[in-house]
N, C-alpha and C. Protein backbone atom coordinates (compact mmCIF):
# COMPACT_ATOMS: atom_id res chain seq x y z
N UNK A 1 5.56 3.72 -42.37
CA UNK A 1 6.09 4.86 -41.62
C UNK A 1 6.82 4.37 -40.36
N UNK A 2 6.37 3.25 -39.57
CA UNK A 2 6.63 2.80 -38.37
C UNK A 2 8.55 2.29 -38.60
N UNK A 3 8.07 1.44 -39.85
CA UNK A 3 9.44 1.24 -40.26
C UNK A 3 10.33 1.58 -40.37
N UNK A 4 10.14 2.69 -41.17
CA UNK A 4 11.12 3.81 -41.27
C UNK A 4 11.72 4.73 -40.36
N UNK A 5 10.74 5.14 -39.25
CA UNK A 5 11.64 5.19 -37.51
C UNK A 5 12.36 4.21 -37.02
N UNK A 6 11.96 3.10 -36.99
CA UNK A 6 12.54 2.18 -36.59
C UNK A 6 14.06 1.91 -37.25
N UNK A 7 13.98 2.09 -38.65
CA UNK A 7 15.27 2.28 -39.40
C UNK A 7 15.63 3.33 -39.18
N UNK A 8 15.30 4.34 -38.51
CA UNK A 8 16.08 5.63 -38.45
C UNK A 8 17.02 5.48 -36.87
N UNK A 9 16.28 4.91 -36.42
CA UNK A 9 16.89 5.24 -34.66
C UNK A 9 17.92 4.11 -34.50
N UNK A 10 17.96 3.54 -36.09
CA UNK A 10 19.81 2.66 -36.28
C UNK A 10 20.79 3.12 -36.36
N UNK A 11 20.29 4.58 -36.74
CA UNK A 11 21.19 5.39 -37.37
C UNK A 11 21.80 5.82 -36.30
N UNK A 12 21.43 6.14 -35.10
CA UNK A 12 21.84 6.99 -33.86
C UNK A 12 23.27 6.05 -33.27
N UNK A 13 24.69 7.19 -32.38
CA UNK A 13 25.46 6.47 -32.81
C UNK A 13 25.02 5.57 -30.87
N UNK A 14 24.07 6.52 -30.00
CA UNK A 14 23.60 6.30 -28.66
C UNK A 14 22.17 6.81 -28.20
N UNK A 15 21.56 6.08 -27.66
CA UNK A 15 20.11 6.64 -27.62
C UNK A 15 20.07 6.75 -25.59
N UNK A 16 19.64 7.29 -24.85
CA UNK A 16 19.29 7.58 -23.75
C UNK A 16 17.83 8.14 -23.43
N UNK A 17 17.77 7.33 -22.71
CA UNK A 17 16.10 7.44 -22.21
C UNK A 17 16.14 7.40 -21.05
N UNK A 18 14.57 8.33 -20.69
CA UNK A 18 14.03 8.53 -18.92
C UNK A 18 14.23 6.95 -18.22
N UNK A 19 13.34 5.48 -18.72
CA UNK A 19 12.76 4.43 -17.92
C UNK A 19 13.33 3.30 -18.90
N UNK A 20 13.03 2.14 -18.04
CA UNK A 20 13.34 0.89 -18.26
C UNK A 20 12.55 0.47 -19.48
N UNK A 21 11.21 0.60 -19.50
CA UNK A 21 10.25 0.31 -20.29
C UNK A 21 11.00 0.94 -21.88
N UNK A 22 11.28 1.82 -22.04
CA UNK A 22 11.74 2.59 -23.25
C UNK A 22 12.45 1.96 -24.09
N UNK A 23 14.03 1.64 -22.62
CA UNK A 23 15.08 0.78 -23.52
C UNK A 23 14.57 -0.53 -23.74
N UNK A 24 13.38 -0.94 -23.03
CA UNK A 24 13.27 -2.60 -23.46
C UNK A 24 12.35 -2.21 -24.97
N UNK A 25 11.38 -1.21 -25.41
CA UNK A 25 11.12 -1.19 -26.45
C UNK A 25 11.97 -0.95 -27.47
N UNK A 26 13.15 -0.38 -27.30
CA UNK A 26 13.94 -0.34 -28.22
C UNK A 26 14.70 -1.09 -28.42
N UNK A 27 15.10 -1.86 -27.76
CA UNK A 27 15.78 -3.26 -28.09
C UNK A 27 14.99 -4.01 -28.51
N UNK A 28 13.53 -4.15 -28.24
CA UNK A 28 12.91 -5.12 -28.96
C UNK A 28 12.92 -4.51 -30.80
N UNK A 29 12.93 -3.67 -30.63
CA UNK A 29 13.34 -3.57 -32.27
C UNK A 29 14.94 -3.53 -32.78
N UNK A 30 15.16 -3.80 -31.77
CA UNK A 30 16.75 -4.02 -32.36
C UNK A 30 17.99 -3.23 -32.38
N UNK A 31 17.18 -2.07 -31.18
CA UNK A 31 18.44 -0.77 -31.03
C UNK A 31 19.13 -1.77 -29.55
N UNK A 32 20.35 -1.59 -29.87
CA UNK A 32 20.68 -1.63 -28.50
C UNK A 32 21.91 -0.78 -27.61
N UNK A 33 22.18 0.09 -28.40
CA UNK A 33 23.24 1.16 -27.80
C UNK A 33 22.37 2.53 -27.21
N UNK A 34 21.89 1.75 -26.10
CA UNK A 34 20.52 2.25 -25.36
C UNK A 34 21.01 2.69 -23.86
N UNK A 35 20.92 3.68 -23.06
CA UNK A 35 21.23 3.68 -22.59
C UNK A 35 19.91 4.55 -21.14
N UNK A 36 19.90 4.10 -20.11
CA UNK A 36 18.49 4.42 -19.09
C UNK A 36 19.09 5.72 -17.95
N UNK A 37 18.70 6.83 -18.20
CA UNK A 37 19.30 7.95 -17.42
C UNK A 37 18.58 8.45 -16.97
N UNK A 38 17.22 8.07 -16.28
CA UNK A 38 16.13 8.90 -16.06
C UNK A 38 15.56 10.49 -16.06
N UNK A 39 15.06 10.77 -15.28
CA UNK A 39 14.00 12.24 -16.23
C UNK A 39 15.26 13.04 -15.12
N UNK A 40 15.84 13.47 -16.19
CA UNK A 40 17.11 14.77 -15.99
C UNK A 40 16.22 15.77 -14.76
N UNK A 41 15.48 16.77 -15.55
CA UNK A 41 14.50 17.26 -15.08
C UNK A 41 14.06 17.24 -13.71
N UNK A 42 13.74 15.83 -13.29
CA UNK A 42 13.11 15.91 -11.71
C UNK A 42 14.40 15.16 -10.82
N UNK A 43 15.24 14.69 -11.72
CA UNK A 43 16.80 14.69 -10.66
C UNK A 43 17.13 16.03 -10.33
N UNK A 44 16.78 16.88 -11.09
CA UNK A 44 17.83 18.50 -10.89
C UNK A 44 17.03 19.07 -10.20
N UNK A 45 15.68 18.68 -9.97
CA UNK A 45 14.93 19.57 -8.76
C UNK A 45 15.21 18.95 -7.60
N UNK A 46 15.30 17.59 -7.54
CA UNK A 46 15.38 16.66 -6.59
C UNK A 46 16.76 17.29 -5.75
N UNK A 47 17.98 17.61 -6.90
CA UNK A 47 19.14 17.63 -6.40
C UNK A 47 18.91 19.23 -5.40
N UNK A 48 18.33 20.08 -6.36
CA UNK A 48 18.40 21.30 -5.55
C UNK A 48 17.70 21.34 -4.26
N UNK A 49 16.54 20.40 -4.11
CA UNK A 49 16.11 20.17 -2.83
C UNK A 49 17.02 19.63 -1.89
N UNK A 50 17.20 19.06 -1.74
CA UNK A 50 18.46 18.69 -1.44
C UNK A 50 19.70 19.43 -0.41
N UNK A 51 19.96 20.51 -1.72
CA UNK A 51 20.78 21.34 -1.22
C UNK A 51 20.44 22.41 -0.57
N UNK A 52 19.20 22.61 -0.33
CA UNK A 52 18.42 23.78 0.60
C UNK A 52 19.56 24.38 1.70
N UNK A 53 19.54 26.22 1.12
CA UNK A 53 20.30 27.07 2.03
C UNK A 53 19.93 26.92 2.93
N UNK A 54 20.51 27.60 3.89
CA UNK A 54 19.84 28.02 5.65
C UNK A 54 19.91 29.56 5.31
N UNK A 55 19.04 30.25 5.64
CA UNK A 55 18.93 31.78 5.33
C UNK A 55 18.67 32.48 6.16
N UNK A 56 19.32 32.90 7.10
CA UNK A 56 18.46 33.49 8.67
C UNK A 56 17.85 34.65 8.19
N UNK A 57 18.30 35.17 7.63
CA UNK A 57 17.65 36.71 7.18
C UNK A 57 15.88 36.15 6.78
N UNK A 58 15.60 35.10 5.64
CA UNK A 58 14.80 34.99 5.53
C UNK A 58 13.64 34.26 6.82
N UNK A 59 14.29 33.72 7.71
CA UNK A 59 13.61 32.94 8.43
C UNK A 59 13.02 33.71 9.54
N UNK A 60 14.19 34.17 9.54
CA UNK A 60 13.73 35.76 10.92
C UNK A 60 12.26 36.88 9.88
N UNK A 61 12.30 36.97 8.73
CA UNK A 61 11.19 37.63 8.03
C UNK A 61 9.62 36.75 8.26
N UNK A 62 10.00 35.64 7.79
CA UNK A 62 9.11 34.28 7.99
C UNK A 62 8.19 34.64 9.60
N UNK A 63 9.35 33.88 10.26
CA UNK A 63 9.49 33.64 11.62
C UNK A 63 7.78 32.58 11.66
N UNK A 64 7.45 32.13 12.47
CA UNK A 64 6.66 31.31 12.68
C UNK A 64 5.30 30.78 11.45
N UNK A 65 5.39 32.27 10.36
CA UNK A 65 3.88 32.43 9.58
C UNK A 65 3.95 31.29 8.67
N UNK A 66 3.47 30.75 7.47
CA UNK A 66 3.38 29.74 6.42
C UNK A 66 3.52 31.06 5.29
N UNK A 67 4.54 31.02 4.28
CA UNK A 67 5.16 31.34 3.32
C UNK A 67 5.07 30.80 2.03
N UNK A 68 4.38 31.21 1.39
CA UNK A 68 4.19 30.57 -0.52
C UNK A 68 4.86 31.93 -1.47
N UNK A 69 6.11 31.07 -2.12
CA UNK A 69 6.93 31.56 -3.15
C UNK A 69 6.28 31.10 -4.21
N UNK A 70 5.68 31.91 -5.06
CA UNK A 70 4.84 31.76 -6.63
C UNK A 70 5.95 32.20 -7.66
């Protein structure tokens, strides 16, 4: 069975993965049109942090208290 993944993910014409560790397992079997793009996912939260509005409306509501958005 192992094999037969392993022969399958030849088939792919590009493979992209979260970490380093991934593409080195897949090259050790012999893929190498591998490519390391890490976890999409916590870049796009990362990015939106990031871009944090300034909101006076909300801050003036706030104003000094501690605020949890669920």
């Amino acid at each position: 069975m192992e094999e037969l993944i392993i022969r399958s993910l030849h088939d792919f014409t590009h493979l992209f993965v979260q970490n380093e560790y991934s593409r080195e397992l897949l090259v050790g079997c012999g893929v190498t049109r591998v490519s390391v793009v890490g976890d999409t996912r916590f870049d796009r939260v990362l990015q939106i942090c990031q871009q944090a509005k300034h909101l006076p409306l909300v801050e003036r509501f706030r104003g000094y208290s501690f605020v949890l958005v669920a």
